[in-house]
C-alpha atoms as a PDB file:
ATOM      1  CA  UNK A   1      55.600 -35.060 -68.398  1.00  0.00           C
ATOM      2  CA  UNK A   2      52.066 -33.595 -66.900  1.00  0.00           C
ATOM      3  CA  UNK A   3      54.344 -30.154 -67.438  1.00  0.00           C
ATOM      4  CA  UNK A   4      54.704 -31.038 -71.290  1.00  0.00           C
ATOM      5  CA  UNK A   5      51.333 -32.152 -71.590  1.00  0.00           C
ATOM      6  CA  UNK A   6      49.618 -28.689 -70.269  1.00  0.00           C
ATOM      7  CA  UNK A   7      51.582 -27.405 -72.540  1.00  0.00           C
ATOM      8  CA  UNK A   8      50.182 -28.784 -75.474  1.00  0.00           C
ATOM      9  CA  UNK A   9      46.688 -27.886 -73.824  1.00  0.00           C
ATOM     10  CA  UNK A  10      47.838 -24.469 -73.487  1.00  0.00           C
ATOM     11  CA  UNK A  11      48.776 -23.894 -77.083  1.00  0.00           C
ATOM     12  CA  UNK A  12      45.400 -25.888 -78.442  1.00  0.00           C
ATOM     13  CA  UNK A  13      43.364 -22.857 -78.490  1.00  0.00           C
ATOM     14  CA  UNK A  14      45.790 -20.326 -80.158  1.00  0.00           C
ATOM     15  CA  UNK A  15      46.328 -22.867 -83.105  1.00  0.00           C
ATOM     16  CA  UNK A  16      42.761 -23.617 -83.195  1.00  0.00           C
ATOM     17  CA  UNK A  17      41.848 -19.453 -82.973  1.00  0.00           C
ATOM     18  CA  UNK A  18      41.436 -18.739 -86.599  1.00  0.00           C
ATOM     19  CA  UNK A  19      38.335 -21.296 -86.938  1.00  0.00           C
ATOM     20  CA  UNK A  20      37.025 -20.545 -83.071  1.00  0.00           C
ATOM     21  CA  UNK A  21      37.077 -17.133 -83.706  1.00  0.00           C
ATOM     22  CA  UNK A  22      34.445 -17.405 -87.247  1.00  0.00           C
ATOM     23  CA  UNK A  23      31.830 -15.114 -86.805  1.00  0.00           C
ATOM     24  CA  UNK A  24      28.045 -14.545 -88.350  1.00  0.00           C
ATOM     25  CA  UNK A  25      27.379 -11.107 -89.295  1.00  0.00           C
ATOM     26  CA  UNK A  26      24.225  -9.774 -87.850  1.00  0.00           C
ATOM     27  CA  UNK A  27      22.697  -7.494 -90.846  1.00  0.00           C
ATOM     28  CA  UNK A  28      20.959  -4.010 -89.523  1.00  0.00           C
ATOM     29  CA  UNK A  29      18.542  -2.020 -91.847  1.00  0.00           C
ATOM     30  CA  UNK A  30      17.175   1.198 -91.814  1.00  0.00           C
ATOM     31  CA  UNK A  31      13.170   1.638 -92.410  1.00  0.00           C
ATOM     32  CA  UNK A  32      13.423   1.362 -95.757  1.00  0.00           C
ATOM     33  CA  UNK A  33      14.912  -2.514 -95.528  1.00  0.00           C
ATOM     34  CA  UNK A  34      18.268  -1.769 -96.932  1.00  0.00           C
ATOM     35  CA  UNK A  35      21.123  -3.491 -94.893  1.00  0.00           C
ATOM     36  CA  UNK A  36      23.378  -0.430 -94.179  1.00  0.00           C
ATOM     37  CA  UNK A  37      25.583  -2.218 -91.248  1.00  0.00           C
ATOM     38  CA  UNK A  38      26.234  -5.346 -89.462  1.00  0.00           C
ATOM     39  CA  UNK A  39      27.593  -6.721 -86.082  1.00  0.00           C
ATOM     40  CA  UNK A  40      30.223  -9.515 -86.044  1.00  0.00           C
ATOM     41  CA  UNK A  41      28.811 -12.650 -83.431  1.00  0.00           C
ATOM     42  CA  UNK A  42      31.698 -15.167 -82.396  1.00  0.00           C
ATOM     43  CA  UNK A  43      29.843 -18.339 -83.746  1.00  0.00           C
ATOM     44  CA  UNK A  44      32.042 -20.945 -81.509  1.00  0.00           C
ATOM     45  CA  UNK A  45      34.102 -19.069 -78.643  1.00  0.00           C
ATOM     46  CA  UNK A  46      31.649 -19.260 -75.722  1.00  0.00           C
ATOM     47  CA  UNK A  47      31.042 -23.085 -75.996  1.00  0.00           C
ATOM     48  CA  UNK A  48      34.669 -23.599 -76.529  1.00  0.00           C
ATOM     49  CA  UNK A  49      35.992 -21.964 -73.468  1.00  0.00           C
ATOM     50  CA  UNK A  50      33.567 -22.871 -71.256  1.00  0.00           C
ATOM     51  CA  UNK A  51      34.142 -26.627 -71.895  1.00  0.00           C
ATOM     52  CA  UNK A  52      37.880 -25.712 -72.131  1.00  0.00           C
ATOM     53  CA  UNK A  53      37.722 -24.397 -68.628  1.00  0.00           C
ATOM     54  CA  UNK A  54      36.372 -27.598 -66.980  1.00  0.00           C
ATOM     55  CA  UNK A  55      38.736 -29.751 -68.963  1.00  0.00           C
ATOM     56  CA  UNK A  56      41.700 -27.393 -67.106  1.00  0.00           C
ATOM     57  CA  UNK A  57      40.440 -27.206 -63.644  1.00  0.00           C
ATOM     58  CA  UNK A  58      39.442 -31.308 -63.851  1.00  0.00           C
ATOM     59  CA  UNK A  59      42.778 -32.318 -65.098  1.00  0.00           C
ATOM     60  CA  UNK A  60      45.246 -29.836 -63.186  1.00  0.00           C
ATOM     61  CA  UNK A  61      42.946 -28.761 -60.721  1.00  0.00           C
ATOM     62  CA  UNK A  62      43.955 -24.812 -62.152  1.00  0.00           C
ATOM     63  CA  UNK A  63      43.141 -21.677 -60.864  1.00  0.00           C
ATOM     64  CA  UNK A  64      42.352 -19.042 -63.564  1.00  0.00           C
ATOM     65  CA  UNK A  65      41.583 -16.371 -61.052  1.00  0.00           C
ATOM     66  CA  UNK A  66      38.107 -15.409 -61.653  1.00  0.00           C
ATOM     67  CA  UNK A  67      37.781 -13.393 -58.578  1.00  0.00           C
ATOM     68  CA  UNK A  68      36.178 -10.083 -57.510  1.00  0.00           C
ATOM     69  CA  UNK A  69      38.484  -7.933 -55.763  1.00  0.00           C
ATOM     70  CA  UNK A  70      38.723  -4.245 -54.706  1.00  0.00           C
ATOM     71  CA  UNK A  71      41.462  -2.881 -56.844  1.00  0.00           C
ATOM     72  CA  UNK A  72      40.662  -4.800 -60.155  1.00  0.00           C
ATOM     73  CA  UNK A  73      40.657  -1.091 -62.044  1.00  0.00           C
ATOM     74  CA  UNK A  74      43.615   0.665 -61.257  1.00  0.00           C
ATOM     75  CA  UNK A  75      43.465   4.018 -63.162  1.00  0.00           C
ATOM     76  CA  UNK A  76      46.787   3.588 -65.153  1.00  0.00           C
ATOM     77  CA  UNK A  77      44.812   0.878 -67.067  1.00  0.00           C
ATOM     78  CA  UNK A  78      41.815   2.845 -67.408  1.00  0.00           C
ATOM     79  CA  UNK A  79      42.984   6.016 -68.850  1.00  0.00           C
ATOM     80  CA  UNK A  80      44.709   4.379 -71.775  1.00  0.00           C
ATOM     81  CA  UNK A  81      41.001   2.195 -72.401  1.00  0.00           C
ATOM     82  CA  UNK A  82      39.176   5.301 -72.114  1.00  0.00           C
ATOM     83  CA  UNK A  83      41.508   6.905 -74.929  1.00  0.00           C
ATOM     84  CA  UNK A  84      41.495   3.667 -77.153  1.00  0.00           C
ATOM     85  CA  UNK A  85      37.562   4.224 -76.379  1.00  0.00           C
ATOM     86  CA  UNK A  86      37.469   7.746 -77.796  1.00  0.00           C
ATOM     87  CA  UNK A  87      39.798   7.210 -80.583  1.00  0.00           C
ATOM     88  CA  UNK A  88      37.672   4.146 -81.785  1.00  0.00           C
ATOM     89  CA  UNK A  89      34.401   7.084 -81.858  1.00  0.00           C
ATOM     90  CA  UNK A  90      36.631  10.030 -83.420  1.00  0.00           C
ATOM     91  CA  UNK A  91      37.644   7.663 -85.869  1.00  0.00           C
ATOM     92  CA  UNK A  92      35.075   5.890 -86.963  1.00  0.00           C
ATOM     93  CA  UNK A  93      32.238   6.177 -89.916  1.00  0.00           C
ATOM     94  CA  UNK A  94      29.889   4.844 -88.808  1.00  0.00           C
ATOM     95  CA  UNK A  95      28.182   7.938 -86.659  1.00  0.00           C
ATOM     96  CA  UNK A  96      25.912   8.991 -89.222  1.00  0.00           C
ATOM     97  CA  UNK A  97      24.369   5.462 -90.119  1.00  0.00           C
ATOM     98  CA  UNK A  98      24.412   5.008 -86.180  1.00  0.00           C
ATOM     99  CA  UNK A  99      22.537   7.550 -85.197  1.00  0.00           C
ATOM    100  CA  UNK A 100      20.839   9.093 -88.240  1.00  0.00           C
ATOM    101  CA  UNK A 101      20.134   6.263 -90.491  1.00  0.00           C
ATOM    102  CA  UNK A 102      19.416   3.376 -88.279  1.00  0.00           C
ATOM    103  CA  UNK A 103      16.461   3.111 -86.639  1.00  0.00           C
ATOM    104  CA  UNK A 104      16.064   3.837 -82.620  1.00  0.00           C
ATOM    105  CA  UNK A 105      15.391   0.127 -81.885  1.00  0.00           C
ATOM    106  CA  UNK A 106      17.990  -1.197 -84.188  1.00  0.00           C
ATOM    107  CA  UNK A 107      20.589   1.219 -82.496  1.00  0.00           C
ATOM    108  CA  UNK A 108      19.743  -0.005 -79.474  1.00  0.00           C
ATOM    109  CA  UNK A 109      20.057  -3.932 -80.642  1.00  0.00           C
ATOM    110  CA  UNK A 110      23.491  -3.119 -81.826  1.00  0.00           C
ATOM    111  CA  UNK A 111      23.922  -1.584 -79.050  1.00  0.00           C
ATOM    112  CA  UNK A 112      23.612  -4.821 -77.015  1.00  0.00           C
ATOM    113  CA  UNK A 113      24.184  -7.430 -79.546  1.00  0.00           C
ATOM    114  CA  UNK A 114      28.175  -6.008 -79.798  1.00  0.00           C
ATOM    115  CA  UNK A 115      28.349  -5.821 -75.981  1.00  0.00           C
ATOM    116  CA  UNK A 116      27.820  -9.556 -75.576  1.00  0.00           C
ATOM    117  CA  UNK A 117      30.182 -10.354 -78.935  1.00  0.00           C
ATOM    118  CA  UNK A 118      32.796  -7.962 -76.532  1.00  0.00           C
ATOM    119  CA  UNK A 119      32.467  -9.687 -73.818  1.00  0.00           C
ATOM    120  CA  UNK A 120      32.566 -13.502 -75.481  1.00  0.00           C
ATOM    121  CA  UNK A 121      35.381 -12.052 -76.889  1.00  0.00           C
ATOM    122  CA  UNK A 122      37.105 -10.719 -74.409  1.00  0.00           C
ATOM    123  CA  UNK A 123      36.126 -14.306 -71.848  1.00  0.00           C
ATOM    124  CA  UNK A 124      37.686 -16.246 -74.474  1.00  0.00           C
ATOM    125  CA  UNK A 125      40.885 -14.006 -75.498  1.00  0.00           C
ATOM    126  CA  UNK A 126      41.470 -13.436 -71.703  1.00  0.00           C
ATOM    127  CA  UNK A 127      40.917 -16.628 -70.501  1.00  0.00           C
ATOM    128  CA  UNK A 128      43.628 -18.053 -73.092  1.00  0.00           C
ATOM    129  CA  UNK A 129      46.072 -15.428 -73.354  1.00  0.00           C
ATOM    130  CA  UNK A 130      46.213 -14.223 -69.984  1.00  0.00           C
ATOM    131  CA  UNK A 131      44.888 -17.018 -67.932  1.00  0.00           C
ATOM    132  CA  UNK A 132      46.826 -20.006 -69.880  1.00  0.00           C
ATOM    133  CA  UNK A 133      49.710 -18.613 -71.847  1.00  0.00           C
ATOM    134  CA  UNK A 134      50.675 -16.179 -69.966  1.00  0.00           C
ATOM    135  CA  UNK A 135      50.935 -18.151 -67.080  1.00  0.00           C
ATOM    136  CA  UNK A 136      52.533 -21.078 -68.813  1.00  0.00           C
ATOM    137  CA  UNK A 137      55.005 -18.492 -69.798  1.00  0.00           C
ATOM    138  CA  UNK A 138      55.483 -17.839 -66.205  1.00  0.00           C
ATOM    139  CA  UNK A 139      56.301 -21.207 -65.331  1.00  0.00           C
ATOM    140  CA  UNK A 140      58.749 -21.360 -68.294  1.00  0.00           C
ATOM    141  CA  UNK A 141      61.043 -18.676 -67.058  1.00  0.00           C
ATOM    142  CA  UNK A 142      60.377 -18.820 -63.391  1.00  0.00           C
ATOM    143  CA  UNK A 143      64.219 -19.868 -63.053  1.00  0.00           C
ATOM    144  CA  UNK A 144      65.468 -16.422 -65.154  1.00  0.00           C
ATOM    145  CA  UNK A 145      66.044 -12.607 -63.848  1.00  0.00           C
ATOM    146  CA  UNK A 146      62.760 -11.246 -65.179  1.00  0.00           C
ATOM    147  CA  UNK A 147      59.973 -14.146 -65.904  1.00  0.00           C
ATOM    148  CA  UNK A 148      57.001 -11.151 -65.696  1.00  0.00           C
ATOM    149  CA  UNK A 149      58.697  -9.201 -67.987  1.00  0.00           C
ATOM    150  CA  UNK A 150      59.389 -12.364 -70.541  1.00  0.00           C
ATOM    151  CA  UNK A 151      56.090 -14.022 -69.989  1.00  0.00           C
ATOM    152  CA  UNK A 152      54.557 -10.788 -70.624  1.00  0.00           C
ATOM    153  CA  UNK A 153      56.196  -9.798 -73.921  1.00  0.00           C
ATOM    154  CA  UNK A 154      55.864 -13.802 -75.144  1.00  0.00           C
ATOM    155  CA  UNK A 155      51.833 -13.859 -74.481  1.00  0.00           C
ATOM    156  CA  UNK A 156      51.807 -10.286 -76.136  1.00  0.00           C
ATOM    157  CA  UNK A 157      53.529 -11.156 -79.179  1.00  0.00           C
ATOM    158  CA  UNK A 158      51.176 -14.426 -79.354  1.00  0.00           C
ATOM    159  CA  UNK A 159      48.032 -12.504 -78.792  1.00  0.00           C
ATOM    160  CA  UNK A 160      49.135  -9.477 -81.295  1.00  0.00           C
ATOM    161  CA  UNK A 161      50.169 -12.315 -84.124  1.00  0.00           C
ATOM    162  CA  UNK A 162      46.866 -14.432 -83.659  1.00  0.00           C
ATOM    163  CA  UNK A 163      45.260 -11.210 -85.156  1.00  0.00           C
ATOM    164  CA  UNK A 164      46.406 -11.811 -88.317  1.00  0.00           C
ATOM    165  CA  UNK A 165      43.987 -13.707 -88.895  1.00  0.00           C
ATOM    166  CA  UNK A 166      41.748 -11.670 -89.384  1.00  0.00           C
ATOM    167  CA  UNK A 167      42.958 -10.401 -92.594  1.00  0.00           C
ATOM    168  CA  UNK A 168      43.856 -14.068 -93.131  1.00  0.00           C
ATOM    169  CA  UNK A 169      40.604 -16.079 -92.563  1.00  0.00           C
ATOM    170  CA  UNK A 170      38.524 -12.902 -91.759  1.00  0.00           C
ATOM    171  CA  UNK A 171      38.613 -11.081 -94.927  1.00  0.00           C
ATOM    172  CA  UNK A 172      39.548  -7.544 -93.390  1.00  0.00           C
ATOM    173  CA  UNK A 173      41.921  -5.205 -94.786  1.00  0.00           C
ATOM    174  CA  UNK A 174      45.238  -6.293 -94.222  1.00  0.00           C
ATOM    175  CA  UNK A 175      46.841  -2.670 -92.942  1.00  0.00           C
ATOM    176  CA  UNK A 176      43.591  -2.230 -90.669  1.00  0.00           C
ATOM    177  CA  UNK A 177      44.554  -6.258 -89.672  1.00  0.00           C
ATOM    178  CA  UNK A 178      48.405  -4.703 -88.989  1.00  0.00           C
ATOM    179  CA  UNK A 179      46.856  -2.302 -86.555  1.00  0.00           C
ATOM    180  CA  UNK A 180      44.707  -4.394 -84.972  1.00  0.00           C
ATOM    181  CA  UNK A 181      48.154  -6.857 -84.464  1.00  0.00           C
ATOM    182  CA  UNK A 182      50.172  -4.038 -83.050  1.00  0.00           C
ATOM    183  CA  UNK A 183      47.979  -2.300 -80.480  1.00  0.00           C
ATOM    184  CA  UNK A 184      47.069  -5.935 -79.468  1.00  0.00           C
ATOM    185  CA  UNK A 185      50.442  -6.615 -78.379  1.00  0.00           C
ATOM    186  CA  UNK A 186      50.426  -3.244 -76.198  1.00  0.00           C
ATOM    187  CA  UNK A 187      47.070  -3.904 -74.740  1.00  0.00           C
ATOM    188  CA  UNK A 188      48.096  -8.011 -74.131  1.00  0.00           C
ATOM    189  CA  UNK A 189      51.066  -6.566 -71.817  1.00  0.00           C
ATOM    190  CA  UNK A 190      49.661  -4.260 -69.939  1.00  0.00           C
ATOM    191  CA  UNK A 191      46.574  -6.969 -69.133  1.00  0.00           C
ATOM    192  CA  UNK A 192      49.109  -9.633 -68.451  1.00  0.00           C
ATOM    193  CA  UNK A 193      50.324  -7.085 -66.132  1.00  0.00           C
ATOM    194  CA  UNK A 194      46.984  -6.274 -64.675  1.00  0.00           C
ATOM    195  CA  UNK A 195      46.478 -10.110 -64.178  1.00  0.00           C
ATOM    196  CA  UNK A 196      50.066 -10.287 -62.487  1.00  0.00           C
ATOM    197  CA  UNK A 197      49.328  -7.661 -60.164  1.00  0.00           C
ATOM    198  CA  UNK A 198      45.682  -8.319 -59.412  1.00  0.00           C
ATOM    199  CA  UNK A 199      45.784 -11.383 -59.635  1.00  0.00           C
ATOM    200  CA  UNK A 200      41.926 -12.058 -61.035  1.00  0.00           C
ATOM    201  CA  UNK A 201      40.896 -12.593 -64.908  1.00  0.00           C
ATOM    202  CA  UNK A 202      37.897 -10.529 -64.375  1.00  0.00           C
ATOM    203  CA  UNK A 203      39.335  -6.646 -64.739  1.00  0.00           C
ATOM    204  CA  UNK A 204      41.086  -7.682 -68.068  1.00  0.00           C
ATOM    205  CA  UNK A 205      38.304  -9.507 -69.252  1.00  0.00           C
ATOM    206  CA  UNK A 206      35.660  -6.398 -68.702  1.00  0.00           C
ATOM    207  CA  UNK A 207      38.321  -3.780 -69.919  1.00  0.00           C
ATOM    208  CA  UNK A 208      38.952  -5.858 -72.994  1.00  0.00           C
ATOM    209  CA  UNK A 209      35.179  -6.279 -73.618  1.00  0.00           C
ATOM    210  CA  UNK A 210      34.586  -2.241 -73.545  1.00  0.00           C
ATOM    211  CA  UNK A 211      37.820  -1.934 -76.065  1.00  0.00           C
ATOM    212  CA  UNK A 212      36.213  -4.394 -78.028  1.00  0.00           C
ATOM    213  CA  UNK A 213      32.294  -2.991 -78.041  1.00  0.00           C
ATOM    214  CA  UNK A 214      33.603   0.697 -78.801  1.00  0.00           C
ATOM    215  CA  UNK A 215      34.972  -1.507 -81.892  1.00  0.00           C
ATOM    216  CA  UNK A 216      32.426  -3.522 -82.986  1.00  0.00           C
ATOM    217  CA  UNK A 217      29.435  -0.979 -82.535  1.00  0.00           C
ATOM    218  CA  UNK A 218      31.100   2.078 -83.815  1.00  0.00           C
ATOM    219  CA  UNK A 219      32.480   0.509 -86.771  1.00  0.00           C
ATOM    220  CA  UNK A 220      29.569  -1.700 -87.721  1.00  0.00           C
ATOM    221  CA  UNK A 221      29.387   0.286 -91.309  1.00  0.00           C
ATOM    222  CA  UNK A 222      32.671  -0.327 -92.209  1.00  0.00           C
ATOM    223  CA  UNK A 223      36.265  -0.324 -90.957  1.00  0.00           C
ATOM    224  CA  UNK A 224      38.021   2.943 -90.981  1.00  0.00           C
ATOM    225  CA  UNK A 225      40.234   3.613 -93.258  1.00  0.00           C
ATOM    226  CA  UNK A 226      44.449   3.139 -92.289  1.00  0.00           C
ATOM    227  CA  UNK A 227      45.601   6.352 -93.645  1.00  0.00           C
ATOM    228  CA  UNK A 228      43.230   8.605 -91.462  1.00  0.00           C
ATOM    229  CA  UNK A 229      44.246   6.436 -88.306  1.00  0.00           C
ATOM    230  CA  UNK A 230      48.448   6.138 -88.487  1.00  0.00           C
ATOM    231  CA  UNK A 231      48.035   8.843 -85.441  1.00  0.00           C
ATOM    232  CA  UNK A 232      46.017   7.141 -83.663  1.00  0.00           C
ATOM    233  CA  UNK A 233      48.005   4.170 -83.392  1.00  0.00           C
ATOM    234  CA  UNK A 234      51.199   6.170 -81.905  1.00  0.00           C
ATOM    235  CA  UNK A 235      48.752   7.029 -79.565  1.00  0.00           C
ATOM    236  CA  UNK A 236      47.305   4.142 -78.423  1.00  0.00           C
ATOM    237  CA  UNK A 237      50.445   2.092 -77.976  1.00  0.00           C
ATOM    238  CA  UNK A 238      52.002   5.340 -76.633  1.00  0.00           C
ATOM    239  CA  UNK A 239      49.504   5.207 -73.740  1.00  0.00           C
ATOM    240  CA  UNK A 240      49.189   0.925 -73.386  1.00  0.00           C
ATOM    241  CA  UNK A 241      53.060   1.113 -73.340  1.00  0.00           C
ATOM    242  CA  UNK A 242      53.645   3.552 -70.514  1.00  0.00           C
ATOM    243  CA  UNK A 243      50.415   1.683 -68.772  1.00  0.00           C
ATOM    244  CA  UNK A 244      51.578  -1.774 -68.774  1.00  0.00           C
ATOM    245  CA  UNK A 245      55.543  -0.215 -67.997  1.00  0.00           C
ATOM    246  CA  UNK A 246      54.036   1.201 -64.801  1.00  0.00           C
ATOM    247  CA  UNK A 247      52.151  -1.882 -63.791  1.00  0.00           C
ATOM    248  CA  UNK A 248      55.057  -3.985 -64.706  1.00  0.00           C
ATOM    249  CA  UNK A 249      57.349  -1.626 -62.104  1.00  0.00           C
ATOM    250  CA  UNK A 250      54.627  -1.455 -59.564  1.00  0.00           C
ATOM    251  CA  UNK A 251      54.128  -5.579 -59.843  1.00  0.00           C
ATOM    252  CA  UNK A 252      56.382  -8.233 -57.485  1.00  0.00           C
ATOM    253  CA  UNK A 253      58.562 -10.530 -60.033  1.00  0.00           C
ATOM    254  CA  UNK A 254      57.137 -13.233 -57.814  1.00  0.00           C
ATOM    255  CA  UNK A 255      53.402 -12.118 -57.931  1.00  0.00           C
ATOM    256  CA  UNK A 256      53.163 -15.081 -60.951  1.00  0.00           C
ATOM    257  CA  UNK A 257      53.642 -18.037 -58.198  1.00  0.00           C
ATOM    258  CA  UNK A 258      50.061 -16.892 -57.187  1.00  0.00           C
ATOM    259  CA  UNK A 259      48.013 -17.670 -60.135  1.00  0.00           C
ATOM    260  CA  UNK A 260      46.977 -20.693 -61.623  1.00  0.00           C
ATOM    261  CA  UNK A 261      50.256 -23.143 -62.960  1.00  0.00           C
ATOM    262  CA  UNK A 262      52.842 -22.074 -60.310  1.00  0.00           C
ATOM    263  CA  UNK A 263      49.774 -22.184 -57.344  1.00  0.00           C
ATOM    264  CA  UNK A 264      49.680 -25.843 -58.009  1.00  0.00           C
END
């Protein structure tokens, strides 16, 4: 019964996503006034997980694994960032209004202000994907041949699908939406992955907020368009693919009874 009622905790968030995830837009102007650009701020994530994460640990005493450790960065995961990264710069139209149009001190406030939307973003996506569903997932298929390999692909399809609404709710273009859904679901494996195998929230978390700010700042004058980027998604889930494979092969099925459900 406790089992069925986590559960229901666990998918809470992900139906509630679409109205946690509303955002302000944060208008930037160049020295004329004009508003030439903005910065998306999660209006409701940080509040939410935080009290979601005491509700958690006070009920079933769960361990997300917010933990330090050595190896949190192994380079198979950082290559593939640093080429979503780079594609998210080549890509993107925003360079001239950036740093030509804009202001020095309103660069630099973007600069920031979509660092700390990243990283809410990334606290909050983690924290539920990864740290709940993913390990709820775990539990689920403990009993069959591969439960990292289904828990993986089951959080990832979740995570990739929940990015709908964007297009949904969000009022973004649906085919840049569709991208956003399908590298999501390469990126959500190979950090469910990176979770299994290191065992602590806090390396997908920060790689997921630098993803995230290469996004948000270097698109803040506009989405790119989907027919100048249908090469650029082969290559990012190209790369997240053969990252999260390798993690998954280099990961003990087992390494799942050491996070937070099975641990307790």
């Amino acid at each position: 019964m406790k089992n069925k009622v986590f559960f229901i905790a666990a998918i809470i968030p992900i139906l509630l996503s679409p109205f946690i995830t509303m955002t302000t837009l944060l208008g930037l102007a160049n020295s004329s006034g004009k508003i030439i650009g903005s910065i998306s701020m999660p209006l409701f994530e940080l509040p939410f997980i935080i009290i979601y994460i005491v509700i958690i640990k006070l009920i079933w005493k769960f361990n997300f694994g917010f933990k330090l450790k050595k190896k949190m960065f192994p380079l198979v995961v950082i290559i593939p960032v640093i080429v979503m990264v780079i594609l998210n710069i080549f890509t993107s139209k925003s360079l001239n209004v950036i740093f030509k149009e804009l202001p020095s001190g309103q660069t630099i406030l973007a600069a920031v202000i979509s660092l700390l939307a990243a990283l809410v973003i990334g606290i909050f996506e983690e924290t539920v994907f990864r740290g709940i569903l993913f390990n709820y997932l775990s539990f689920l298929f403990r009993k069959t041949n591969y439960p990292l390999l289904f828990s993986g692909l089951g959080s990832s399809f979740f995570f990739g699908i929940v990015h709908l609404s964007n297009a949904i709710i969000g009022g973004a273009k649906l085919g840049y939406t569709l991208y956003q859904v399908l590298y999501a679901i390469a990126i959500g494996f190979t950090f469910a992955m990176l979770y299994a195998k290191t065992g602590s929230l806090i390396g997908p978390i920060i790689l997921h907020a630098i993803i995230d700010w290469s996004d948000l700042f270097f698109n803040l004058a506009g989405e790119p368009s989907i027919s100048g980027i249908n090469w650029s998604i082969i290559i990012i889930i190209i790369t997240f693919a053969i990252s999260g494979y390798l993690l998954y092969r280099t990961t003990q099925a087992d390494s799942v009874k050491n996070l937070g459900f099975e641990a307790k």
